[in-house]
C-alpha atoms as a PDB file:
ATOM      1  CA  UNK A   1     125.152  46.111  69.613  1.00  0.00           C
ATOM      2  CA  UNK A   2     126.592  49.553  70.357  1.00  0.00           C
ATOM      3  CA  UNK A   3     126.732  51.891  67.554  1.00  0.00           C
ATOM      4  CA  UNK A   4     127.791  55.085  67.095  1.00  0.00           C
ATOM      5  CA  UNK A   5     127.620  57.735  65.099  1.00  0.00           C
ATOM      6  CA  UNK A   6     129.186  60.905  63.628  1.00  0.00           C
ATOM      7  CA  UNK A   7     126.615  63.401  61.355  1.00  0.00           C
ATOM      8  CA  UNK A   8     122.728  63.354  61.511  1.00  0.00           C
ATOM      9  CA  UNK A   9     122.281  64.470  57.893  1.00  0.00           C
ATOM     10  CA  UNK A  10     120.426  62.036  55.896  1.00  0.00           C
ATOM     11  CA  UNK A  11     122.556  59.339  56.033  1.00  0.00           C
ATOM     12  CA  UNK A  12     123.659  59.695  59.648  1.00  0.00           C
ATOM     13  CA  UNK A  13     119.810  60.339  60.777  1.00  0.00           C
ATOM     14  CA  UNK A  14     118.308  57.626  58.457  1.00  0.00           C
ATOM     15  CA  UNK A  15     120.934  55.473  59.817  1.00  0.00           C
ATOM     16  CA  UNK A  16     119.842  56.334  63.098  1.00  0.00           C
ATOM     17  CA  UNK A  17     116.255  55.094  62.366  1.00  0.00           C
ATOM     18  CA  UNK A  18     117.541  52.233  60.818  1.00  0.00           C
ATOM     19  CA  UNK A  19     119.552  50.747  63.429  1.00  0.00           C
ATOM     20  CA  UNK A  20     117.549  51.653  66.312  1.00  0.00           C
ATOM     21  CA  UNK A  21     114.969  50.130  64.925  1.00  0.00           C
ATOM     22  CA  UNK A  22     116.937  46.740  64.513  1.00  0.00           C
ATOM     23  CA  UNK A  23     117.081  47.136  68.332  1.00  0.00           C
ATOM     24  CA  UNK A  24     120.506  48.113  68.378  1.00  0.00           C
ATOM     25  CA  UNK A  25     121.784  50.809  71.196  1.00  0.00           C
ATOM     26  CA  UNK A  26     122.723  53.847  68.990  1.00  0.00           C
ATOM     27  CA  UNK A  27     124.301  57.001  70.255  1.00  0.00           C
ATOM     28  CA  UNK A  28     124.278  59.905  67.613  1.00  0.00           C
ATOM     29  CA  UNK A  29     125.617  63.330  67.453  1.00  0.00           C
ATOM     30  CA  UNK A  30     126.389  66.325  65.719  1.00  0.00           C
ATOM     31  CA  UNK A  31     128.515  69.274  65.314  1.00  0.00           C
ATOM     32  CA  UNK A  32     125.644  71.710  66.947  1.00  0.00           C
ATOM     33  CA  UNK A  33     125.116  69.733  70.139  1.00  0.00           C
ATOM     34  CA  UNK A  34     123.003  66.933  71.449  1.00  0.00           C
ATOM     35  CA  UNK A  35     120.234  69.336  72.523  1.00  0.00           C
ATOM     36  CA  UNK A  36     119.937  69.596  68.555  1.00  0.00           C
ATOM     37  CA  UNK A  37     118.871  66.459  68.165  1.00  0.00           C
ATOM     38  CA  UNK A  38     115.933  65.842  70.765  1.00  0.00           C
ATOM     39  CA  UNK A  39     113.256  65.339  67.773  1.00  0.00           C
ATOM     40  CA  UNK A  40     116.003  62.254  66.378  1.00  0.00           C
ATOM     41  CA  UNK A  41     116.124  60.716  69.577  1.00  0.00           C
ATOM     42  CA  UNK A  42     112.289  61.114  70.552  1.00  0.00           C
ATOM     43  CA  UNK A  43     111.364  59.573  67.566  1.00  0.00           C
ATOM     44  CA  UNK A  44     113.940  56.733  67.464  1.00  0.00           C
ATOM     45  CA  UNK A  45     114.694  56.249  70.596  1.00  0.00           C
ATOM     46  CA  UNK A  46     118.519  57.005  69.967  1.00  0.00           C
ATOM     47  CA  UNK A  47     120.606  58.691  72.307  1.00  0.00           C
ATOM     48  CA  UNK A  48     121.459  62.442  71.612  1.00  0.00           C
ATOM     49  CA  UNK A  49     125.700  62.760  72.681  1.00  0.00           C
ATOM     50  CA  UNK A  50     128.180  65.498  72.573  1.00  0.00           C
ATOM     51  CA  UNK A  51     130.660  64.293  69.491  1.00  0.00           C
ATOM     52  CA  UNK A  52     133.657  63.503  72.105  1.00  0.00           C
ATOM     53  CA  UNK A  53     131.401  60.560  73.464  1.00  0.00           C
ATOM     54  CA  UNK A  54     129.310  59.644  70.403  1.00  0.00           C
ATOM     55  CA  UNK A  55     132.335  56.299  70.148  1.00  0.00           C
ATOM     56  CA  UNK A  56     132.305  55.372  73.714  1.00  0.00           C
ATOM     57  CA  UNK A  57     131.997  51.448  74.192  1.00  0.00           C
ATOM     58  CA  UNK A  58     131.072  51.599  70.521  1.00  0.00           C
ATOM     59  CA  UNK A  59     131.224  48.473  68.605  1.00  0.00           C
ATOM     60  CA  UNK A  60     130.511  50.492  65.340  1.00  0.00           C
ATOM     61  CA  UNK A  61     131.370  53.863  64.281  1.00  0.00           C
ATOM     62  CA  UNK A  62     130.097  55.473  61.224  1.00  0.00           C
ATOM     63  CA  UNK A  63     131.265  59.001  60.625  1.00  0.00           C
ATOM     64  CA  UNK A  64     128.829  60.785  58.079  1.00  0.00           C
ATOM     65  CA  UNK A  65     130.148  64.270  57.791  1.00  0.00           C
ATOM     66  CA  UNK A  66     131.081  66.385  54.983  1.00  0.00           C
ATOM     67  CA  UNK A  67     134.949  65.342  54.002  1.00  0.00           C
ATOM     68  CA  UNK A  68     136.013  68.875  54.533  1.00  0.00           C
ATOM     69  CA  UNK A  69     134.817  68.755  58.506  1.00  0.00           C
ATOM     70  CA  UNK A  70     137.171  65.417  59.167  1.00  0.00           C
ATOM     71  CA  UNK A  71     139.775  67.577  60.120  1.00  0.00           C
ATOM     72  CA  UNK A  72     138.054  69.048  62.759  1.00  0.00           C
ATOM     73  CA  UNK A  73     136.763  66.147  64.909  1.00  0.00           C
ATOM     74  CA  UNK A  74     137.996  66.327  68.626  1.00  0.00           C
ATOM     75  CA  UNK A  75     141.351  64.736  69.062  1.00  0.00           C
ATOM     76  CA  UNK A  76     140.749  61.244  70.394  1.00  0.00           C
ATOM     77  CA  UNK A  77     137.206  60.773  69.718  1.00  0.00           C
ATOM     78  CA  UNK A  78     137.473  56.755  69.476  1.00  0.00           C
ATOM     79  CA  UNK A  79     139.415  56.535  72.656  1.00  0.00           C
ATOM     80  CA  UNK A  80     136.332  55.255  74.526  1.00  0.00           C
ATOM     81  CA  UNK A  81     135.382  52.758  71.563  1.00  0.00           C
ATOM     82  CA  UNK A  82     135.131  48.898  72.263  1.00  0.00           C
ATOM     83  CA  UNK A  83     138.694  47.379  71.282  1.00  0.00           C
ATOM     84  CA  UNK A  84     138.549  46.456  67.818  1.00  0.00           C
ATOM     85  CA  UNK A  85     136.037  48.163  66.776  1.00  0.00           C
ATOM     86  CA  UNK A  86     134.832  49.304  63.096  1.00  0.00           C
ATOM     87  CA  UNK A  87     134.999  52.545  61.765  1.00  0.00           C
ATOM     88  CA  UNK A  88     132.336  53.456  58.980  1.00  0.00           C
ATOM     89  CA  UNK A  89     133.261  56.136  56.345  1.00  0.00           C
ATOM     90  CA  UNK A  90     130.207  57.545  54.500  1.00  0.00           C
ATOM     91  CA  UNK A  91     132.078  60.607  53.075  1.00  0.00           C
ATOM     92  CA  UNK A  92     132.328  62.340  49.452  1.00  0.00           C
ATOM     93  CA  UNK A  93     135.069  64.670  47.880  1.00  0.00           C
ATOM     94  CA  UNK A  94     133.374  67.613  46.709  1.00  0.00           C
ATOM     95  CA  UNK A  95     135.466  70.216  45.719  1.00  0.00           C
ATOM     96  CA  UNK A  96     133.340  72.916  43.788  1.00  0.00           C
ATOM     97  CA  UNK A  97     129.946  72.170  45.187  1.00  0.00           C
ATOM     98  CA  UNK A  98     131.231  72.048  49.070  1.00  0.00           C
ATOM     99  CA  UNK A  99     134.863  71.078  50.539  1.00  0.00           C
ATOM    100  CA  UNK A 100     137.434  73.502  48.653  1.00  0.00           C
ATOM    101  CA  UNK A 101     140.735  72.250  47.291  1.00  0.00           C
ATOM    102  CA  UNK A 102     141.932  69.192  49.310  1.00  0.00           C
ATOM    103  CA  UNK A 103     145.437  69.619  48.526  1.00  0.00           C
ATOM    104  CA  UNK A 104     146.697  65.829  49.131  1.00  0.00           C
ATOM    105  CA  UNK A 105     143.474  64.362  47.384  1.00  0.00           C
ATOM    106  CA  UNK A 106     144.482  66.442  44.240  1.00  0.00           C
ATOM    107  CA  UNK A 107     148.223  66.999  44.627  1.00  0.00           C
ATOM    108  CA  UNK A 108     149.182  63.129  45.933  1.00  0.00           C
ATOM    109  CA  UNK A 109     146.237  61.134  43.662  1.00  0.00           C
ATOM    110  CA  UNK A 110     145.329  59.213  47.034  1.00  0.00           C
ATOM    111  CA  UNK A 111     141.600  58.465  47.663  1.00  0.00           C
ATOM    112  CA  UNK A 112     139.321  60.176  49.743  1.00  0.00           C
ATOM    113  CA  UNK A 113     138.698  57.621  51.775  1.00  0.00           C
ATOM    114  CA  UNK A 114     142.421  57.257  52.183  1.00  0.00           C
ATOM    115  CA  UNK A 115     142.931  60.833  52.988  1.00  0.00           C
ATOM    116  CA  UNK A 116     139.629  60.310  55.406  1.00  0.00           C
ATOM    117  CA  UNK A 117     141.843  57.263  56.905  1.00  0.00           C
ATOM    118  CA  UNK A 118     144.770  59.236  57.620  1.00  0.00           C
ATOM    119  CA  UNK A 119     143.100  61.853  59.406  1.00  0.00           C
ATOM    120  CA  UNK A 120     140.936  59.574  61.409  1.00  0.00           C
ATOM    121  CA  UNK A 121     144.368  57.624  62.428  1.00  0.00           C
ATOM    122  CA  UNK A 122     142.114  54.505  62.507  1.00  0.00           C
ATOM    123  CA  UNK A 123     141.721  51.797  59.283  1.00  0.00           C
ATOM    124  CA  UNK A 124     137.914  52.882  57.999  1.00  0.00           C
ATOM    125  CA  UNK A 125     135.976  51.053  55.362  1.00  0.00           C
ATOM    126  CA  UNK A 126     134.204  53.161  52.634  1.00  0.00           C
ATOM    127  CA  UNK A 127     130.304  52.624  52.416  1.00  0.00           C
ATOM    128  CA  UNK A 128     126.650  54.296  51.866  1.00  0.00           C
ATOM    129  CA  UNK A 129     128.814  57.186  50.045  1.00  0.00           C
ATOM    130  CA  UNK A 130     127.135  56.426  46.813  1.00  0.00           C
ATOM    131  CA  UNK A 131     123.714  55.512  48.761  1.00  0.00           C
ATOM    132  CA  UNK A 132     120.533  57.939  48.449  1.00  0.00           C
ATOM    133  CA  UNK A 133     120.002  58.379  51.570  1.00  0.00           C
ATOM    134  CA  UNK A 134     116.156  57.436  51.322  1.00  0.00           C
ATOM    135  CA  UNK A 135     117.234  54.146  49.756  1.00  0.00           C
ATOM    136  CA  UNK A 136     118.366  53.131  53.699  1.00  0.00           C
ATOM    137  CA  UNK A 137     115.002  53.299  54.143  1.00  0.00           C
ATOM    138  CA  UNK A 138     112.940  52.158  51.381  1.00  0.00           C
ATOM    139  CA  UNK A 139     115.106  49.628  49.890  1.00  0.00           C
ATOM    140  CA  UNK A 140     115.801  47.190  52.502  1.00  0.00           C
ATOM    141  CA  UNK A 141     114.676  43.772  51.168  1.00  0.00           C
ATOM    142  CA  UNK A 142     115.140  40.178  52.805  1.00  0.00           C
ATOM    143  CA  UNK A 143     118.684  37.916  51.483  1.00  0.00           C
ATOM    144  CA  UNK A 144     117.868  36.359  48.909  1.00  0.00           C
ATOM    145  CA  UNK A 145     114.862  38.420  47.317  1.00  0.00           C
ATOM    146  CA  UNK A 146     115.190  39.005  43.607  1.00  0.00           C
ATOM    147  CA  UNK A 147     115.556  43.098  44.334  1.00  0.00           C
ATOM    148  CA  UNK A 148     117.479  43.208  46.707  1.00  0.00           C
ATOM    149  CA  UNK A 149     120.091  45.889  46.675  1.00  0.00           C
ATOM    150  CA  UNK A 150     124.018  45.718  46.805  1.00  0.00           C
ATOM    151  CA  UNK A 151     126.104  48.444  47.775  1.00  0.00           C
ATOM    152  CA  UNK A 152     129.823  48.650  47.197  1.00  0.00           C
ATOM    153  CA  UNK A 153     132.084  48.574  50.193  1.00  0.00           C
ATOM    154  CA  UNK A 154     135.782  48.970  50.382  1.00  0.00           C
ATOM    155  CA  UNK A 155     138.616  48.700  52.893  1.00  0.00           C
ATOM    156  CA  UNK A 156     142.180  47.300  53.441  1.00  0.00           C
ATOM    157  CA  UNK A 157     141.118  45.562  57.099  1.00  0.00           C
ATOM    158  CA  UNK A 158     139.327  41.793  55.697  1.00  0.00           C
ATOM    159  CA  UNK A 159     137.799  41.564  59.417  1.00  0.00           C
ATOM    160  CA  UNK A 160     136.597  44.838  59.424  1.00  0.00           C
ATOM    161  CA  UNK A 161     134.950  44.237  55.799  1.00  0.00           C
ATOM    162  CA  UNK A 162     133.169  41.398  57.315  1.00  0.00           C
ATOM    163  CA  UNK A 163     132.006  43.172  59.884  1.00  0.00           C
ATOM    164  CA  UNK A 164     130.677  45.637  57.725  1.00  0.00           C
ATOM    165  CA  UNK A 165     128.682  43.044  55.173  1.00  0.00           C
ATOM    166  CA  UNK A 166     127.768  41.178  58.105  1.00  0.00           C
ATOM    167  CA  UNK A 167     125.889  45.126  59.534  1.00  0.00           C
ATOM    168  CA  UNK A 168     124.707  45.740  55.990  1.00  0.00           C
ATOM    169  CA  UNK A 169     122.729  42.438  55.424  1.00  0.00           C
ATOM    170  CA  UNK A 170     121.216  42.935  58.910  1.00  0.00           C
ATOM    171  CA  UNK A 171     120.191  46.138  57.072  1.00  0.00           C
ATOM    172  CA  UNK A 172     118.516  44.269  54.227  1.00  0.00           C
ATOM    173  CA  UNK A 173     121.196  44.945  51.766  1.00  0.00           C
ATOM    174  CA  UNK A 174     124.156  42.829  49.635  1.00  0.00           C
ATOM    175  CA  UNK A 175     127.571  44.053  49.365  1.00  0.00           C
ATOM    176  CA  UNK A 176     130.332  44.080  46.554  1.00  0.00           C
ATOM    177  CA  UNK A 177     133.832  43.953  47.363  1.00  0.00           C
ATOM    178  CA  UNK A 178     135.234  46.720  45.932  1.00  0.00           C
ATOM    179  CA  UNK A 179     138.797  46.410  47.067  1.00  0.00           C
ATOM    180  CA  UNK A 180     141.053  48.089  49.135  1.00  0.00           C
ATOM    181  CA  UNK A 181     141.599  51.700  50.257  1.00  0.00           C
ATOM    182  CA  UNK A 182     143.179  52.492  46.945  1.00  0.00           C
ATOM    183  CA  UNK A 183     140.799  50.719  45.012  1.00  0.00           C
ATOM    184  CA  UNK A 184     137.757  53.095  46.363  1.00  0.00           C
ATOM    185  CA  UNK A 185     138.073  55.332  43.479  1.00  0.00           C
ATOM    186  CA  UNK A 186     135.667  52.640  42.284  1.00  0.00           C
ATOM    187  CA  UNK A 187     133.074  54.021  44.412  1.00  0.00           C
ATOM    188  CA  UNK A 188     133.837  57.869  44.259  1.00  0.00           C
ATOM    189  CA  UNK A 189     131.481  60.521  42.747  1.00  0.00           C
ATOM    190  CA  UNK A 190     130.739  60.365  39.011  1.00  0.00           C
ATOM    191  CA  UNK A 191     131.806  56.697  38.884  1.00  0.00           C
ATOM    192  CA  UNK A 192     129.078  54.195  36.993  1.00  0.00           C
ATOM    193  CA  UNK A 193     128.210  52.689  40.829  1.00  0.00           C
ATOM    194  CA  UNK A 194     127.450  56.217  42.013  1.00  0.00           C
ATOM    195  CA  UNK A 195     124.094  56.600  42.804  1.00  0.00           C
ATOM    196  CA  UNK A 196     123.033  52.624  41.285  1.00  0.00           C
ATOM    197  CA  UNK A 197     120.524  50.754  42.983  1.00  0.00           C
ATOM    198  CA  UNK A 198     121.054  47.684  41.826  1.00  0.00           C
ATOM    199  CA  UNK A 199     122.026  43.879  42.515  1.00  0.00           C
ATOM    200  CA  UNK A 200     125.277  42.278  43.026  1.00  0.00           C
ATOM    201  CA  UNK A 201     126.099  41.590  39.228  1.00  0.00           C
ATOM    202  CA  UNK A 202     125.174  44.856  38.364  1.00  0.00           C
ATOM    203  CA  UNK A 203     127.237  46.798  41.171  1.00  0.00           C
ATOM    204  CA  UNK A 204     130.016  44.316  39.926  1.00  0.00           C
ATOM    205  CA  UNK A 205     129.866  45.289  36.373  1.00  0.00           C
ATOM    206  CA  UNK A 206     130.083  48.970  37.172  1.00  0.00           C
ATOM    207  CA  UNK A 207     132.701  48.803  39.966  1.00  0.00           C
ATOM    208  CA  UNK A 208     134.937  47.027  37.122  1.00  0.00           C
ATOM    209  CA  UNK A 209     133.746  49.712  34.473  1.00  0.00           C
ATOM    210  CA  UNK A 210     135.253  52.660  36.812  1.00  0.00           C
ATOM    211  CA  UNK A 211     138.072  54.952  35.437  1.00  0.00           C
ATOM    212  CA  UNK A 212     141.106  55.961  37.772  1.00  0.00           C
ATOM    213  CA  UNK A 213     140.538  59.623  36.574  1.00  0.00           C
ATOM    214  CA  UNK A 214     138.418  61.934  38.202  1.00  0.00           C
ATOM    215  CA  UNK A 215     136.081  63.623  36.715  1.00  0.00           C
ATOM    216  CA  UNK A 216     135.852  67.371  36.051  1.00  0.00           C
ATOM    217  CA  UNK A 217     133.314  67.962  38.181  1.00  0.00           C
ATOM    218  CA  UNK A 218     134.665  66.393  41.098  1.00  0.00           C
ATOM    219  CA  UNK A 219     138.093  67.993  40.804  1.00  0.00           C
ATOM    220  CA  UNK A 220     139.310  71.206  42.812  1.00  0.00           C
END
């Protein structure tokens, strides 16, 4: 499959590994250029692309940037992407420790993923936000094994949520539905899922355990 992706920080870059090494044909890029990335694609045998072409004939698209550089992604950067494909969202809302005031995430109450949505102009499902990024490594276990670990997804597109859990168990993880778009607050920084490796029941249980409110930490 055709992946691409957005950010080669440690979720975009372990990502990278990942899927390449699943055999799938990942492009990967970055805001400093492709040359920035020959040590990534040496070792994974990914290929190193400018941003504007890091969706072309993508089935997948994860973008794995910090929330305060969405803005700033070329205009039409999915125009190349495989019809129908599925766009990844991997981002966090960090106001004090590294995005500044988002006005509409504080002023309108929407979600950062929804806010993400809406400046992507393309339906995204949330996931690996709350995901240490070395757990894409080490954590990967086969369905069905007694630790295996679920992460939370969340998205208002059903097809594009199966997509995603069908990517994620090829991955060697479980998912949790955690509802829609505006249901993601579920997932957000300093909610009990944050951060949890754990199995279904327990990614459940703390999904349902979330308050709407955000914490003080992770307001601007």
């Amino acid at each position: 499959m055709k992946i691409g992706i957005i950010g080669a920080g440690n979720i975009g870059g372990n990502l990278t590994r990942r899927l390449t090494a699943l055999g799938h044909d990942v492009s990967v890029a970055n805001s400093r250029g492709p040359e920035t990335l020959s040590a990534l694609a040496e070792e994974t045998g990914a290929t190193a692309v400018p941003v504007s072409e890091a969706a072309r004939g993508a089935e997948f698209v994860v973008v794995a940037i910090p929330l305060k550089n969405v803005p700033d992604l070329p205009a039409g950067v999915f125009d190349g992407a495989a019809e129908g494909f599925t766009l990844i969202e991997t981002g966090n809302y960090y106001p004090q420790q590294r995005d500044g005031r988002i006005d509409a995430i504080e002023d309108e109450g929407i979600t950062e993923s929804r806010w993400t949505e809406r400046q992507l102009g393309h339906p995204v499902v949330k996931a690996f936000n709350g995901t240490f990024a070395q757990d894409i490594l080490d954590k990967p276990r086969p369905a069905g094994a007694a630790d295996r670990v679920a992460l939370p997804i969340a998205g208002d597109d059903d097809g594009a949520k199966k997509a995603v859990r069908s990517l994620l168990d090829e991955l060697g993880f479980d998912t949790v539905d955690a509802g829609g778009l505006d249901e993601s607050w579920r997932q957000q920084p300093g909610t009990p899922v944050y951060g949890l490796a754990a199995g279904t029941d327990e990614v459940a249980a703390a999904l349902a355990a979330a308050s709407p409110e955000r914490p003080a930490d992770f307001r601007g």
